[in-house]
Protein backbone atom coordinates (compact mmCIF):
# COMPACT_ATOMS: atom_id res chain seq x y z
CA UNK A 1 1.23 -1.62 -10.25
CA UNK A 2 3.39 -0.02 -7.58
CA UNK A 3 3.49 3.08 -5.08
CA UNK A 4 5.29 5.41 -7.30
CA UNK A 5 3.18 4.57 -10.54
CA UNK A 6 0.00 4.94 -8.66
CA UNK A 7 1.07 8.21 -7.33
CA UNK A 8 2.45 9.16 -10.93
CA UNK A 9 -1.08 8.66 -12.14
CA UNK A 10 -3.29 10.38 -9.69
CA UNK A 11 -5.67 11.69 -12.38
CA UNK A 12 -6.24 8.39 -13.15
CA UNK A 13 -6.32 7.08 -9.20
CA UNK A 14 -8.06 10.49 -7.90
CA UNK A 15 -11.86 11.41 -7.81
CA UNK A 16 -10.28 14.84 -5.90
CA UNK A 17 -7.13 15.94 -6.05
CA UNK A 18 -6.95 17.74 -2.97
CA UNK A 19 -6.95 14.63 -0.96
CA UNK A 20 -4.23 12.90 -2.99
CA UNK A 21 -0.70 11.80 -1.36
CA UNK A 22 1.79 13.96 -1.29
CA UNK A 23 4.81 11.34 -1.42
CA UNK A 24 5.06 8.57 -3.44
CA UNK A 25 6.13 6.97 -0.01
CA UNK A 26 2.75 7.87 1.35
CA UNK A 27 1.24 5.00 -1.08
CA UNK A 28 3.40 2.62 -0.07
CA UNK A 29 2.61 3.39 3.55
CA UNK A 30 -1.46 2.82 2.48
CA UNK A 31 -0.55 -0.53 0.36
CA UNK A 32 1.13 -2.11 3.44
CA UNK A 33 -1.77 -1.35 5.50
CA UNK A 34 -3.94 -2.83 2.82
CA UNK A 35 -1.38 -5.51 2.91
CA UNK A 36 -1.37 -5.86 6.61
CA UNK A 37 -5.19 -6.35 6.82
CA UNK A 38 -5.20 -8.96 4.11
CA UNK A 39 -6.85 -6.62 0.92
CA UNK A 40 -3.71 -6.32 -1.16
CA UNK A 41 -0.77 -8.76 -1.45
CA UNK A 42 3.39 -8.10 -2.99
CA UNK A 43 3.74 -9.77 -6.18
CA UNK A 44 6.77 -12.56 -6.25
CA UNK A 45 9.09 -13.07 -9.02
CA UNK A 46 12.07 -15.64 -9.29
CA UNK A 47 14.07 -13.20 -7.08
CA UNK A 48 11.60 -12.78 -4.76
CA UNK A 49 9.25 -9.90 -3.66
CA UNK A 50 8.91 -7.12 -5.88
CA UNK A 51 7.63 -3.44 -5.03
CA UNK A 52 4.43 -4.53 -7.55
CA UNK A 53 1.15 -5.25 -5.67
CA UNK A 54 -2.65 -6.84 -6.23
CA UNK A 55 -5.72 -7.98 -5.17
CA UNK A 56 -5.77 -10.95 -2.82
CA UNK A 57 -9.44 -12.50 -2.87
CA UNK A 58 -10.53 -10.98 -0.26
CA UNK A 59 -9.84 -7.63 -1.66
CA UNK A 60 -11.56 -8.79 -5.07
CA UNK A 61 -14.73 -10.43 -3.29
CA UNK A 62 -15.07 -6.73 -1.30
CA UNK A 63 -15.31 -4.91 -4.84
CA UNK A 64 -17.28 -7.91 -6.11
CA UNK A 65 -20.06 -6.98 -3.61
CA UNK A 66 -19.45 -3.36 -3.22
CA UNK A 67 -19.00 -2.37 -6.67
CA UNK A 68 -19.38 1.85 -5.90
CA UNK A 69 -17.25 1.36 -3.03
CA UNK A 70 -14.19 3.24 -4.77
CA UNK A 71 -16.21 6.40 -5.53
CA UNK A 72 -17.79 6.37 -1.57
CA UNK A 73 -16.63 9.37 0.52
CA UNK A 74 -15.70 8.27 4.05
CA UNK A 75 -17.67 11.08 6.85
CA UNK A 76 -15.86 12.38 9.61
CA UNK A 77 -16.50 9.21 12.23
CA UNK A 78 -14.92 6.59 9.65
CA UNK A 79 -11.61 8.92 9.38
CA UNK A 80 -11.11 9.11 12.76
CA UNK A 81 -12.30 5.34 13.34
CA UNK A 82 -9.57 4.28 10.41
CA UNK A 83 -6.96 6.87 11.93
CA UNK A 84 -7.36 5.09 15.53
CA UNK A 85 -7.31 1.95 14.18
CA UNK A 86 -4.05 2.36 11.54
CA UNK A 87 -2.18 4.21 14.11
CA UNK A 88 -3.35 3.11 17.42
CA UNK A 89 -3.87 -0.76 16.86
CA UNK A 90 -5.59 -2.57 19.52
CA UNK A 91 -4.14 -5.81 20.51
C-alpha cells in the first residue's frame, strides 16, 4: 500500500468523503507522521526503501485493542490537540 493508492481508493479508505485528502501528497504527509510516531513503518526491498508502507506492532497492538477505533470521529479538542502537536512539536 502507498500514498497515491490509498488516495486512489478513498471509497474504500473514507467513512466521509468530505474530509478526504485532497493530494495524493497529503497521505504521504499523514504516513510519515504515522511513521514518525512509531504506528506505520516503509517497507524495504533489495534496493532499499520503497514508497510501500505497514503496520509496525505497535500500530497492530493499537487496533488489536481498539478494534472501532477506525470508524471513531475525533471532537473538536482532539483536532486541535493533534494539530498542535503535528505542527507545533514540543521538545
Amino acid at each position: 500500500m502507498n500514498a497515491e493508492w490509498v488516495f486512489n481508493k478513498a471509497n474504500i479508505y473514507s467513512s466521509d468523503m468530505s474530509n478526504w485528502f485532497k493530494r495524493a501528497s497529503s497521505v504521504e504527509s499523514a504516513f510519515r507522521w504515522l511513521i514518525k510516531i512509531g504506528v506505520l513503518r516503509r517497507e524495504v526491498d533489495g534496493q532499499g526503501l520503497t514508497s510501500k508502507i505497514r503496520l509496525t506492532p505497535l500500530g497492530r497492538q493499537i487496533l488489536e485493542e481498539n478494534p472501532d477505533l477506525t470508524s471513531e470521529k475525533a471532537g473538536f479538542a482532539e483536532h486541535l490537540g493533534l494539530c498542535l502537536s503535528r505542527y507545533m512539536p514540543f521538545q
